[in-house]
C-alpha atoms as a PDB file:
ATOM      1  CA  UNK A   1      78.598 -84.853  -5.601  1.00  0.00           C
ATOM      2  CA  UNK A   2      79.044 -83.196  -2.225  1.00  0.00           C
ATOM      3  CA  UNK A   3      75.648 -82.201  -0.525  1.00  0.00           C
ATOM      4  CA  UNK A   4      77.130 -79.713   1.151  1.00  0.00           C
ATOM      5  CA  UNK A   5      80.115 -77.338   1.665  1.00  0.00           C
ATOM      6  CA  UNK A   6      81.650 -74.213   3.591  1.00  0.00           C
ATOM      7  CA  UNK A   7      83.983 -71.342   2.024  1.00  0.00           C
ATOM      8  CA  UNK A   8      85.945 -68.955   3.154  1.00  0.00           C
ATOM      9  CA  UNK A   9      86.443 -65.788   0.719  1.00  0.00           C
ATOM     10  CA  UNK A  10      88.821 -62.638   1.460  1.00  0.00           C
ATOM     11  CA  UNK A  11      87.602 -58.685   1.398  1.00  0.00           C
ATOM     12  CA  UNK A  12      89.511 -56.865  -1.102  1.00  0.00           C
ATOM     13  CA  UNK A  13      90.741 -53.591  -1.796  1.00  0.00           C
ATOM     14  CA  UNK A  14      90.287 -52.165  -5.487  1.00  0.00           C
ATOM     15  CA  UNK A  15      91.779 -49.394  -7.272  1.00  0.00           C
ATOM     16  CA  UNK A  16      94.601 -48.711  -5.222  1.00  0.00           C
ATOM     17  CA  UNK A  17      94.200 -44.953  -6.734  1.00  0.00           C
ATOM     18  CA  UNK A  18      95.360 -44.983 -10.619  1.00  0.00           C
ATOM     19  CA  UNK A  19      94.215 -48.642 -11.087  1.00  0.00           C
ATOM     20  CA  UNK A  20      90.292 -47.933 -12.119  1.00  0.00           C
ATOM     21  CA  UNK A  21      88.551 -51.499 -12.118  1.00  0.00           C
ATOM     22  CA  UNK A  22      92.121 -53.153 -12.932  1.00  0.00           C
ATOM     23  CA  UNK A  23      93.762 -53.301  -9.693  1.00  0.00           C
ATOM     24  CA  UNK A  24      93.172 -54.855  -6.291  1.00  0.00           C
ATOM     25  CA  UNK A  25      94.650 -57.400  -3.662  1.00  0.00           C
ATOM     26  CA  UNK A  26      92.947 -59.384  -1.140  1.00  0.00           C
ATOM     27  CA  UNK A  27      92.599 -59.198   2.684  1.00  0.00           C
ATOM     28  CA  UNK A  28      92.853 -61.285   5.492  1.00  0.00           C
ATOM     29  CA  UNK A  29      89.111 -60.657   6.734  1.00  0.00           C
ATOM     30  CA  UNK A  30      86.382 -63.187   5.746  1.00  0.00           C
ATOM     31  CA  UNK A  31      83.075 -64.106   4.764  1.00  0.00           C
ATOM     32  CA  UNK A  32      82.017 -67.787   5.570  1.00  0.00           C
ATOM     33  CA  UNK A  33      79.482 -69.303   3.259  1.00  0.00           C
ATOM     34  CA  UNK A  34      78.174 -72.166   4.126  1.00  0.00           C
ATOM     35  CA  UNK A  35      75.473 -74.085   1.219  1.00  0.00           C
ATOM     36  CA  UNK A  36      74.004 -77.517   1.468  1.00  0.00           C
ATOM     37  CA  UNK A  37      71.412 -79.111  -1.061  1.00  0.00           C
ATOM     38  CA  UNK A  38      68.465 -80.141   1.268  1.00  0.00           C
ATOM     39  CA  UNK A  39      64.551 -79.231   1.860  1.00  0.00           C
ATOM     40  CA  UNK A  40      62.412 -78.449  -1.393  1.00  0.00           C
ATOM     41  CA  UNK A  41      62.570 -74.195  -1.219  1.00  0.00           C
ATOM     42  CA  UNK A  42      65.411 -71.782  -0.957  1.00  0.00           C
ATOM     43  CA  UNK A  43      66.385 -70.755   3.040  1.00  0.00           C
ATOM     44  CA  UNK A  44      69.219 -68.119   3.690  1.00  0.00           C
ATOM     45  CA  UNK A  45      70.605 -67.488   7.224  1.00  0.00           C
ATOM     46  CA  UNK A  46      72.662 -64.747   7.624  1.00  0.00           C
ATOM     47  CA  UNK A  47      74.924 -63.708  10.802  1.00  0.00           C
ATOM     48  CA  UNK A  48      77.425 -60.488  11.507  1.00  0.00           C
ATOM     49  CA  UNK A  49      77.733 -57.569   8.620  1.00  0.00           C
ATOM     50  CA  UNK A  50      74.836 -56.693   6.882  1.00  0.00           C
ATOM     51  CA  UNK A  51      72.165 -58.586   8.960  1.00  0.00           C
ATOM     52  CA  UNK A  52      69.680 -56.114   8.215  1.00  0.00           C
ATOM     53  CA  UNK A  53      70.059 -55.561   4.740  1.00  0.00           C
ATOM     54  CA  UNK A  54      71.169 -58.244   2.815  1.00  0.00           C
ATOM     55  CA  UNK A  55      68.257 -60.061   0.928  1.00  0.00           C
ATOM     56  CA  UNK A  56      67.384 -63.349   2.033  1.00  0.00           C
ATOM     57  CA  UNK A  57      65.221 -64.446  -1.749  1.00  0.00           C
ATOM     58  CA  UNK A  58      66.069 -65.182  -5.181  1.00  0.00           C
ATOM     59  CA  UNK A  59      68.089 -61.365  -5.093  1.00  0.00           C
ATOM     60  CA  UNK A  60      70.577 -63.045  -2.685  1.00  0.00           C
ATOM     61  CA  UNK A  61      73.676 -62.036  -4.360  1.00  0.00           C
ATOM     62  CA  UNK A  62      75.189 -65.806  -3.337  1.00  0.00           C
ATOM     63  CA  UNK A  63      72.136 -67.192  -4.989  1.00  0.00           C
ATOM     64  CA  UNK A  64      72.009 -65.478  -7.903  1.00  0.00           C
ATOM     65  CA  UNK A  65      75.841 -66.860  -8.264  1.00  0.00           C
ATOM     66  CA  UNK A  66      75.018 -70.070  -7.550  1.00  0.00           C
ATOM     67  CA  UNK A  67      72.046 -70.527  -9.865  1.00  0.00           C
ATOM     68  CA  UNK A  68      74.532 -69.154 -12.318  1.00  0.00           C
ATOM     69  CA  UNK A  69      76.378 -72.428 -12.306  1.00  0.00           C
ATOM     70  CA  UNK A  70      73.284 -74.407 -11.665  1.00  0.00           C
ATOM     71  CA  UNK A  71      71.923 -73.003 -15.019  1.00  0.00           C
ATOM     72  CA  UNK A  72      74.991 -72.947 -16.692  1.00  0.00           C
ATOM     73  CA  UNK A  73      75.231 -77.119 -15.816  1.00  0.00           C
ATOM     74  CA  UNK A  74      71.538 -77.759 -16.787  1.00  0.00           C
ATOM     75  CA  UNK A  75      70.976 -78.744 -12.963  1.00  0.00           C
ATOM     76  CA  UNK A  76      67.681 -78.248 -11.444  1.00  0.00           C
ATOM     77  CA  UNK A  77      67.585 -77.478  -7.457  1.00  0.00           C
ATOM     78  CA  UNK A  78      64.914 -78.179  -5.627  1.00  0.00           C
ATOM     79  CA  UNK A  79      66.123 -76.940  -2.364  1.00  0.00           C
ATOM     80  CA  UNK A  80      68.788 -74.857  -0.961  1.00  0.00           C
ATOM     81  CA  UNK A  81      70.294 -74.031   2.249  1.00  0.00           C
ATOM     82  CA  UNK A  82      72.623 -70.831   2.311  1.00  0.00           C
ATOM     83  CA  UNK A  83      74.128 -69.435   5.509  1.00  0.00           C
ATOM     84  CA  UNK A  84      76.791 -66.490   5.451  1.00  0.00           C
ATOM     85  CA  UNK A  85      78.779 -65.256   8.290  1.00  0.00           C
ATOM     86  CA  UNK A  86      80.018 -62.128   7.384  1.00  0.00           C
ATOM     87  CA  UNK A  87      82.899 -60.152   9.163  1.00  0.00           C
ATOM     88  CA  UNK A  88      83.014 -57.586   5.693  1.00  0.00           C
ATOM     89  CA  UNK A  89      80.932 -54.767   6.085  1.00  0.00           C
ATOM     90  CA  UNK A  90      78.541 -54.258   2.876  1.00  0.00           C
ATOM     91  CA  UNK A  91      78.881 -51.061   1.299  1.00  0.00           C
ATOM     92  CA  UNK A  92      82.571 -50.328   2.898  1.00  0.00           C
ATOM     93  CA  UNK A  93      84.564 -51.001  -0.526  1.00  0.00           C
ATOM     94  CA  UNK A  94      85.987 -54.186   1.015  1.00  0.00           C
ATOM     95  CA  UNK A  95      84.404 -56.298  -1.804  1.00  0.00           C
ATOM     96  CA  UNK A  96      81.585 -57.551  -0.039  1.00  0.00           C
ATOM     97  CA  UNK A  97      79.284 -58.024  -2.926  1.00  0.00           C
ATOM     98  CA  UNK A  98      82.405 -59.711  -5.560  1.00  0.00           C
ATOM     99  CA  UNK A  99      83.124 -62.023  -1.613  1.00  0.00           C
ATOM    100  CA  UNK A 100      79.335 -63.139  -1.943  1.00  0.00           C
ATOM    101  CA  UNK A 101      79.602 -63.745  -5.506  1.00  0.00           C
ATOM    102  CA  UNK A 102      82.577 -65.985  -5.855  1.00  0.00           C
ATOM    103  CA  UNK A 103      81.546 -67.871  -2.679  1.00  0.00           C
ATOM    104  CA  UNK A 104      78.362 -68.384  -4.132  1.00  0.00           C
ATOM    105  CA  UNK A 105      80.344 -69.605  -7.721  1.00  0.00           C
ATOM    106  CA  UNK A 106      82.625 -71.911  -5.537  1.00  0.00           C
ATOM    107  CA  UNK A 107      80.054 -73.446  -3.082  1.00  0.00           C
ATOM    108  CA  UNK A 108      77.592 -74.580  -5.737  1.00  0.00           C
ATOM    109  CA  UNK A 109      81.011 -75.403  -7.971  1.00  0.00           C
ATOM    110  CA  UNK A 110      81.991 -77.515  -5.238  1.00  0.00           C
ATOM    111  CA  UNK A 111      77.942 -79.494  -4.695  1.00  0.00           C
ATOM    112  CA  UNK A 112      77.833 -80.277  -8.517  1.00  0.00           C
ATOM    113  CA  UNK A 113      80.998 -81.938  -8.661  1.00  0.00           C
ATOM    114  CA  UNK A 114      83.411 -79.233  -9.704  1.00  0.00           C
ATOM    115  CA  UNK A 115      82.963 -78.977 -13.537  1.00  0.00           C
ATOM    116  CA  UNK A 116      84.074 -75.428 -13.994  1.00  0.00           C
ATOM    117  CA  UNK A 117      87.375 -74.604 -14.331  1.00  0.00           C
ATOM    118  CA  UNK A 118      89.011 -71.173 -12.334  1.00  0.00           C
ATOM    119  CA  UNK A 119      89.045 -69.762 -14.920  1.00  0.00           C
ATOM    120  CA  UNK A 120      85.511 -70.427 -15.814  1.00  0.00           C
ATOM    121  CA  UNK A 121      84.088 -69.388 -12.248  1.00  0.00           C
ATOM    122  CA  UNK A 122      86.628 -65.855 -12.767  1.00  0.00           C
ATOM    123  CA  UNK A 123      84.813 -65.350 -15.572  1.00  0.00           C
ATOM    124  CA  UNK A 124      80.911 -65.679 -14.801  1.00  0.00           C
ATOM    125  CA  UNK A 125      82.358 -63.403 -11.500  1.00  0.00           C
ATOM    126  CA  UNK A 126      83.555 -60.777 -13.532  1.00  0.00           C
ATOM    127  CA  UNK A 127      80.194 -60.757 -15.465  1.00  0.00           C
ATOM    128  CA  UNK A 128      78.445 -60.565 -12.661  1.00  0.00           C
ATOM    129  CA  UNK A 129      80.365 -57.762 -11.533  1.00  0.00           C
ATOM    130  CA  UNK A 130      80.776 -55.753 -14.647  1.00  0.00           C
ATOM    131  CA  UNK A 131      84.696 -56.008 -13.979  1.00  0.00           C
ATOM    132  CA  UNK A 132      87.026 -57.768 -12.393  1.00  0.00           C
ATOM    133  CA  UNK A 133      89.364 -55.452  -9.613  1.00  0.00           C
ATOM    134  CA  UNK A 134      87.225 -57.371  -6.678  1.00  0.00           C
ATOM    135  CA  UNK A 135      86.746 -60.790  -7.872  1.00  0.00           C
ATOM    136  CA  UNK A 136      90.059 -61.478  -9.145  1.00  0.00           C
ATOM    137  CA  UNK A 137      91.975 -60.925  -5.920  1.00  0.00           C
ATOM    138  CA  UNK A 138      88.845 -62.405  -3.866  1.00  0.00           C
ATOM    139  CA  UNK A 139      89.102 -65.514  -5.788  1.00  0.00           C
ATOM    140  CA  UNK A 140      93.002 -66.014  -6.279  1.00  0.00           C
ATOM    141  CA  UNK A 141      94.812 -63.751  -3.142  1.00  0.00           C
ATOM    142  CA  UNK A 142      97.188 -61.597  -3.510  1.00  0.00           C
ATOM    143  CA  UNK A 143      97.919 -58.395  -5.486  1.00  0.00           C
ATOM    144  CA  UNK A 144      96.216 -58.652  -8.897  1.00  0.00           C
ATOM    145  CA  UNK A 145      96.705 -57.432 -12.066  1.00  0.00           C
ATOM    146  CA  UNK A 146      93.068 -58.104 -14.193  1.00  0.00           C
ATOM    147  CA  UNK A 147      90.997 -56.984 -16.767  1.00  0.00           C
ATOM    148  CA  UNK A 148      88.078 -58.471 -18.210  1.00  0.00           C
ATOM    149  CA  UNK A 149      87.158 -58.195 -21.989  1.00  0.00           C
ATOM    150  CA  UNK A 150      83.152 -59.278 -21.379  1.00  0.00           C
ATOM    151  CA  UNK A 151      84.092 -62.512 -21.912  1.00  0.00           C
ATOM    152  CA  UNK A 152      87.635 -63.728 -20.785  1.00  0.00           C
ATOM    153  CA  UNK A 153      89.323 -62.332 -17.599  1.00  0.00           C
ATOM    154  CA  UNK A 154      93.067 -61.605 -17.998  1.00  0.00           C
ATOM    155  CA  UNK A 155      94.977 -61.303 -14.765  1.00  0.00           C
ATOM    156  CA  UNK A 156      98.358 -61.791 -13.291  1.00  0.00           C
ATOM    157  CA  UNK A 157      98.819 -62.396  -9.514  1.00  0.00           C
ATOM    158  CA  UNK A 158     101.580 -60.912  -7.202  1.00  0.00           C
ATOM    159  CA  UNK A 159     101.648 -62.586  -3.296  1.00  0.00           C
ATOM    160  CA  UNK A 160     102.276 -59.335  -1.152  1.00  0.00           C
ATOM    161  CA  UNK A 161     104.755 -59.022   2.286  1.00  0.00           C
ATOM    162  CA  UNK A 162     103.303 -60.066   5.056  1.00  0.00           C
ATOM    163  CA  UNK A 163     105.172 -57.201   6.874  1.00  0.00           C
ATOM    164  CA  UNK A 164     103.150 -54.836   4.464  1.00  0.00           C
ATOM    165  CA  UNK A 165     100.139 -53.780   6.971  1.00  0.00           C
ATOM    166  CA  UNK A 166      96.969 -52.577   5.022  1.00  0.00           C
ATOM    167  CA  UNK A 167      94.957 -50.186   7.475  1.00  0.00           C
ATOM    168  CA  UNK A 168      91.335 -49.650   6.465  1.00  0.00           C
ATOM    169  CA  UNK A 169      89.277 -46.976   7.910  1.00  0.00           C
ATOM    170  CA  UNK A 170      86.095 -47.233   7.808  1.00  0.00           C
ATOM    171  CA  UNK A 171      83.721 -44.477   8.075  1.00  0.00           C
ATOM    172  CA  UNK A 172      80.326 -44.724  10.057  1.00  0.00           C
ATOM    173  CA  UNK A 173      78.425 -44.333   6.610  1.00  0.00           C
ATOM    174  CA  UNK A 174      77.420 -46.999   3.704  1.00  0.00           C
ATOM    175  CA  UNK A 175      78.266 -45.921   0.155  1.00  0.00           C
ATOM    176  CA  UNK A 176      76.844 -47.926  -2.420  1.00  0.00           C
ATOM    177  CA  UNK A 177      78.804 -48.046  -5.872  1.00  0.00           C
ATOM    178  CA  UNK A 178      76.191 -47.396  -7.879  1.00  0.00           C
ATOM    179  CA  UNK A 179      75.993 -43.935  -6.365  1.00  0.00           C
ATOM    180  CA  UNK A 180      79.575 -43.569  -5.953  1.00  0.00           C
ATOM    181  CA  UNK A 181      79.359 -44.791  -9.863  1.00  0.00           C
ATOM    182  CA  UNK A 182      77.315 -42.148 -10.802  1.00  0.00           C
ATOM    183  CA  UNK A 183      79.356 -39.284 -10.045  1.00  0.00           C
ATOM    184  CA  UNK A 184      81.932 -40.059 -12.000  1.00  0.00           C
ATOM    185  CA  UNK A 185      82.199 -38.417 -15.779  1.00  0.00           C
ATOM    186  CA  UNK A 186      81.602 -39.626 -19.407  1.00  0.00           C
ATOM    187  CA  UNK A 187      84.471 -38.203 -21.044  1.00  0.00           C
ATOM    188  CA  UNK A 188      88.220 -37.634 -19.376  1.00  0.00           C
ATOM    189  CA  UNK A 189      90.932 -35.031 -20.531  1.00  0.00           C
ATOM    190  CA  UNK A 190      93.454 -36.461 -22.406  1.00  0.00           C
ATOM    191  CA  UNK A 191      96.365 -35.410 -19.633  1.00  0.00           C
ATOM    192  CA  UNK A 192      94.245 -36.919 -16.870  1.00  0.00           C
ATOM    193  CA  UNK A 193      94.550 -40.256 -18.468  1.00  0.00           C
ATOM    194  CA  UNK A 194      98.225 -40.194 -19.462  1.00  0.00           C
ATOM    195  CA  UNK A 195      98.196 -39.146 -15.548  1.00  0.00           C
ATOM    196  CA  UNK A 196      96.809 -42.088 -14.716  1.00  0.00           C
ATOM    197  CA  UNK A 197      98.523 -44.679 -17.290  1.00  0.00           C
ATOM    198  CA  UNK A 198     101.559 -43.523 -15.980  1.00  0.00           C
ATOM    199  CA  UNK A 199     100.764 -43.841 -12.425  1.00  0.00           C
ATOM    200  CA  UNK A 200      99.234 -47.170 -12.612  1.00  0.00           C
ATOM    201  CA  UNK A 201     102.058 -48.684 -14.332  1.00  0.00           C
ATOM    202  CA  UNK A 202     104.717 -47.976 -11.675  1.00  0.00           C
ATOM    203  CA  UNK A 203     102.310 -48.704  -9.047  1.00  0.00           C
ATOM    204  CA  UNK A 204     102.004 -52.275 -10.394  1.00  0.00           C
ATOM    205  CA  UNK A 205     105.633 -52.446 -11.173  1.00  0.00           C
ATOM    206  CA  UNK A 206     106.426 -51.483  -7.376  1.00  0.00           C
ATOM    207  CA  UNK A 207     104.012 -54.556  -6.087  1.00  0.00           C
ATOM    208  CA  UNK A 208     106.243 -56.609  -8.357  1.00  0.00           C
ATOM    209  CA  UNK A 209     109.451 -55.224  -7.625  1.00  0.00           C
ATOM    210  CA  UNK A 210     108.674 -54.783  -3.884  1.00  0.00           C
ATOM    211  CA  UNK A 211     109.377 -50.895  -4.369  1.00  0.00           C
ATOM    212  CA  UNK A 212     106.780 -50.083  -1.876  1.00  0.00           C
ATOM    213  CA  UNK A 213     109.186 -46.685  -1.507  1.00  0.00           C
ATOM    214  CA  UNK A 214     107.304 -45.741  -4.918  1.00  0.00           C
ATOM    215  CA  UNK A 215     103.870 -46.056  -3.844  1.00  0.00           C
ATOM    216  CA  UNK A 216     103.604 -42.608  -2.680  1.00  0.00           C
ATOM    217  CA  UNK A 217     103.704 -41.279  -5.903  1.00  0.00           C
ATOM    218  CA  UNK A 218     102.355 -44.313  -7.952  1.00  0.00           C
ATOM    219  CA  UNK A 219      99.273 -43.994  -5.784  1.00  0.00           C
ATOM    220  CA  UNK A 220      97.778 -40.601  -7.323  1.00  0.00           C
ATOM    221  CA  UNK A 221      94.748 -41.119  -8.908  1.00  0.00           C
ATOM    222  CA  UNK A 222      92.608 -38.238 -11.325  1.00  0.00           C
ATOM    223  CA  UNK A 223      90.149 -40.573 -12.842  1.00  0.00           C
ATOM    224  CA  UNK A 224      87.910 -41.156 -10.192  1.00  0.00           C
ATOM    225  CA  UNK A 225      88.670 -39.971  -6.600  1.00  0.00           C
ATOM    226  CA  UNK A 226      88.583 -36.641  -6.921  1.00  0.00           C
ATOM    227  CA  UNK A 227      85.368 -36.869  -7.901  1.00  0.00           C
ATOM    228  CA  UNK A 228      83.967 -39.082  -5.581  1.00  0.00           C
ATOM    229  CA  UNK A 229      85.249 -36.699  -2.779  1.00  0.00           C
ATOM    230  CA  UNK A 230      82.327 -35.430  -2.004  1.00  0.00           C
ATOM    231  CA  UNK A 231      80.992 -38.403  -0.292  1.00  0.00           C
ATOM    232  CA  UNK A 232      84.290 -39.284   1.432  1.00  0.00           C
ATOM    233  CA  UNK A 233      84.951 -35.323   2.370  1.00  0.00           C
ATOM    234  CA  UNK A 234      88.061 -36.475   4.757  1.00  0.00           C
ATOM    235  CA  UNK A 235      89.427 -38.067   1.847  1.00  0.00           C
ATOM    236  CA  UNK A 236      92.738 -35.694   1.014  1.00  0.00           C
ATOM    237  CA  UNK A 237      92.892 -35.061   4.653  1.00  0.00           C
ATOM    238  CA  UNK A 238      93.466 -38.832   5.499  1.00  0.00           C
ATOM    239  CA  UNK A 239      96.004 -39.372   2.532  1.00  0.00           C
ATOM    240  CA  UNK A 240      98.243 -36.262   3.600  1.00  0.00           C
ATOM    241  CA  UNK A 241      98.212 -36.971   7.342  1.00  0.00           C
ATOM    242  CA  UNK A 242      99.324 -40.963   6.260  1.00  0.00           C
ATOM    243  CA  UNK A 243     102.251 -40.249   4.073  1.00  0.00           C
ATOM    244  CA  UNK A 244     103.468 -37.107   6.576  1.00  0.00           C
ATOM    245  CA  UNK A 245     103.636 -39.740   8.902  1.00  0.00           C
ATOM    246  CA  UNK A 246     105.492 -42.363   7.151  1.00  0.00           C
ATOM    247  CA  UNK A 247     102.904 -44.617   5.011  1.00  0.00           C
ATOM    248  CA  UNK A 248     103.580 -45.944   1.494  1.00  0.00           C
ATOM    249  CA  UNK A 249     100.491 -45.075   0.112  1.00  0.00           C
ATOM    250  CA  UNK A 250      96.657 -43.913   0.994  1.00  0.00           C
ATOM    251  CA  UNK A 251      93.692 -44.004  -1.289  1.00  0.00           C
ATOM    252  CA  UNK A 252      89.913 -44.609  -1.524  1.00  0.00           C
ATOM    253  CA  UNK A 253      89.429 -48.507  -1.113  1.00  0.00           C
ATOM    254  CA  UNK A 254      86.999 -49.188  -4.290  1.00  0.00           C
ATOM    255  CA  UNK A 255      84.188 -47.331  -4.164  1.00  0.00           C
ATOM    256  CA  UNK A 256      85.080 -45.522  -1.081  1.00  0.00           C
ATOM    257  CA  UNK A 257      83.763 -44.656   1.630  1.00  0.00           C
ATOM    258  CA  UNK A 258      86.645 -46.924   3.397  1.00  0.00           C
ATOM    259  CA  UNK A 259      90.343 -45.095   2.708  1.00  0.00           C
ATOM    260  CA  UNK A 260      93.049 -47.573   2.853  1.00  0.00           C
ATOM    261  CA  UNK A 261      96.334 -46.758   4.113  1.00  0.00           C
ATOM    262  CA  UNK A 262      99.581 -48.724   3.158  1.00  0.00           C
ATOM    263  CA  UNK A 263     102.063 -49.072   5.768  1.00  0.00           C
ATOM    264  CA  UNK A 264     105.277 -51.209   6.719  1.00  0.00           C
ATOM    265  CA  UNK A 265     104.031 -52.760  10.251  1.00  0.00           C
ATOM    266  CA  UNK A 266     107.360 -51.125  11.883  1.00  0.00           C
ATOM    267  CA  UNK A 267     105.317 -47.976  11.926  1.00  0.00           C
ATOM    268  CA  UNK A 268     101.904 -49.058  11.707  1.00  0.00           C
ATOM    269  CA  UNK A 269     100.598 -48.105  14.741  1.00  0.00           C
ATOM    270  CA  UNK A 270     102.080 -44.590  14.903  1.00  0.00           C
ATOM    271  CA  UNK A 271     100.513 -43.895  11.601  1.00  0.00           C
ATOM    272  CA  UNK A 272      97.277 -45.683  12.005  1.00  0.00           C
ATOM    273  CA  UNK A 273      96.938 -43.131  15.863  1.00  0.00           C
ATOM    274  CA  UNK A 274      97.903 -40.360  13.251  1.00  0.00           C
ATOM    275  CA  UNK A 275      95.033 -40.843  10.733  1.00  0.00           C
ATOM    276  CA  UNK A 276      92.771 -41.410  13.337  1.00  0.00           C
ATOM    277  CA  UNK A 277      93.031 -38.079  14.762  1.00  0.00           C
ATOM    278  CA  UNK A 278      91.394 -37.051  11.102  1.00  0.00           C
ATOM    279  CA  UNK A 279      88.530 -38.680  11.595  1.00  0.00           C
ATOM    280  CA  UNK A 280      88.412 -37.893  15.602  1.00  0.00           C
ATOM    281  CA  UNK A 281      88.736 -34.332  14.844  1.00  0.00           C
ATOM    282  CA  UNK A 282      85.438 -33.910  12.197  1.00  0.00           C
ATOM    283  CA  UNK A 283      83.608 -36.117  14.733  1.00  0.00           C
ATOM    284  CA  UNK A 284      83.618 -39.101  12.541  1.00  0.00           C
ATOM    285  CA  UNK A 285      83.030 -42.394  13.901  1.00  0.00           C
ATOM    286  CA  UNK A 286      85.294 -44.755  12.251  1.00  0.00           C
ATOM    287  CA  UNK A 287      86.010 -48.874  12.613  1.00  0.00           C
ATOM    288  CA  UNK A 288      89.988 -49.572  11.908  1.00  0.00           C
ATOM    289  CA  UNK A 289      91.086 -52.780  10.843  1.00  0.00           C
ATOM    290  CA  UNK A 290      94.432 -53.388  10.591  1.00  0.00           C
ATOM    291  CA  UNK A 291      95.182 -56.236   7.922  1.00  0.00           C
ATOM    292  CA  UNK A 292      97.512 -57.481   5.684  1.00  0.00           C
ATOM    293  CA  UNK A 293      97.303 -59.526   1.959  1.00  0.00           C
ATOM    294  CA  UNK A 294      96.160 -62.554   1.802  1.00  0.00           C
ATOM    295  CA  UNK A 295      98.093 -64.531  -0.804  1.00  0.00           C
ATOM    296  CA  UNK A 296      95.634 -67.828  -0.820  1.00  0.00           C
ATOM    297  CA  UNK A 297      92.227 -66.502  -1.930  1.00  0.00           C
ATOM    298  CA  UNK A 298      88.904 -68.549  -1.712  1.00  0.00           C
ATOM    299  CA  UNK A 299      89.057 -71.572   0.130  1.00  0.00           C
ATOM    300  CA  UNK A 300      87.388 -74.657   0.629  1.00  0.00           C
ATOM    301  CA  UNK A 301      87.014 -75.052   4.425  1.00  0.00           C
END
């Protein structure tokens, strides 16, 4: 058994529009996590993103992952060291929270001696996360395809172009998905869901296929982001100015209030100056990062 260990786990994007808690691929920005089996009570360090309000008890998020495993092995820990260097911001819809879970699934994987199984730690992950659009593509890279039954998480993985740029704007403003959750409505028409169905089955076929030409279209969502709109008011704004100008695709990146714009890096820049004059002009301060997918998922550093 290792006594300690450091992992590296990707933000994500979710949704993609149609896909509701079924779709999502993984970025190339990174939370470090860094556990080690020492001292007799539980000590969390944390540096970068979410300094100021990220637990540091037993409600860690990593913790409560990793005393999943420890509970699920029988293993009783009498002291734990946890430090996370975070470069996702927490409420964005950049997958901090499923980042922090399946690091903290991974690490203590890793310091009893790596019993579980991927498929095992996907699992407890979607659990923990009530689905699995975030964890999947946190935990394996790449464009994914995943659905999770409350037991057993089905998924199929798709690596991504690198010359595919994903550019994530990220409003001055935390949104937490329980509010952004909350919003959303019991029942859907019939139409709206054939909408959707339809939608998210070309979108995936165009990751596949490399058909980004089709994301445009495959992109439109009516199950959940136009009612979350009026947290992320600059929402339709940002999504018409990006495909005028080129783009593949724009939506709400998970729970929002981050919209995600899908571009081929030839044009990148001209579109990313574009959609920036959306948020410049309602006197929204915004943080761009320009990424792209990152096909590996959560590694062991």
């Amino acid at each position: 058994m290792d006594k300690s260990v450091l992992v590296r786990v990707p933000a994500s994007t979710a949704n993609l529009g149609p896909g509701f808690d079924s779709l999502g691929v993984a970025l190339n920005l990174y939370n470090d996590i860094y556990m080690e089996l020492k001292g007799s009570r539980l000590v969390i360090d944390v540096e970068g993103e979410g300094i100021l309000n990220i637990d540091r008890d037993e409600k860690n998020l990593i913790y409560k992952a990793a005393k999943k495993v420890f509970d699920k092995l029988n293993i009783t820990v009498s002291g734990l060291y946890i430090k996370t260097t975070n470069n996702i911001p927490t409420g964005s819809g950049l997958g901090s929270s499923a980042s922090a879970i399946i690091g903290g699934l991974v690490a203590a994987n890793v310091l009893t001696g790596n019993p579980l199984s991927h498929d095992d730690i996907l699992d407890m992950a979607s659990l923990m996360e009530g689905h699995a659009d975030n964890v999947a593509p946190a935990l394996n890279g790449g464009f994914n395809v995943a659905t999770f039954d409350g037991k057993r998480t089905y998924y199929i993985k798709k690596e991504v172009d690198d010359n595919i740029r994903f550019l994530a704007f990220y409003p001055d403003r935390e949104l937490l998905t329980s509010k952004a959750r909350g919003v959303l409505p019991s029942m859907i028409e019939f139409r709206n869901g054939v909408f959707n169905v339809g939608r998210a089955s070309l979108l995936t076929a165009s990751f596949f296929s490399g058909r980004y030409d089709l994301l445009k279209f495959a992109s439109q969502d009516m199950l959940h982001q136009v009612y979350r709109k009026e947290f992320i008011p600059e929402m339709y704004y940002v999504i018409e100015r990006a495909l005028d100008n080129g783009a593949y695709a724009s939506f709400l990146s998970g729970a929002g209030p981050t919209m995600m714009v899908l571009a081929d890096i030839s044009i990148a820049d001209k579109v990313k100056e574009s959609v920036k004059k959306v948020y410049e002009d309602r006197n929204i301060k915004c943080r761009i990062y320009e990424l792209k997918c990152d096909n590996t998922g959560a590694k062991i550093l």
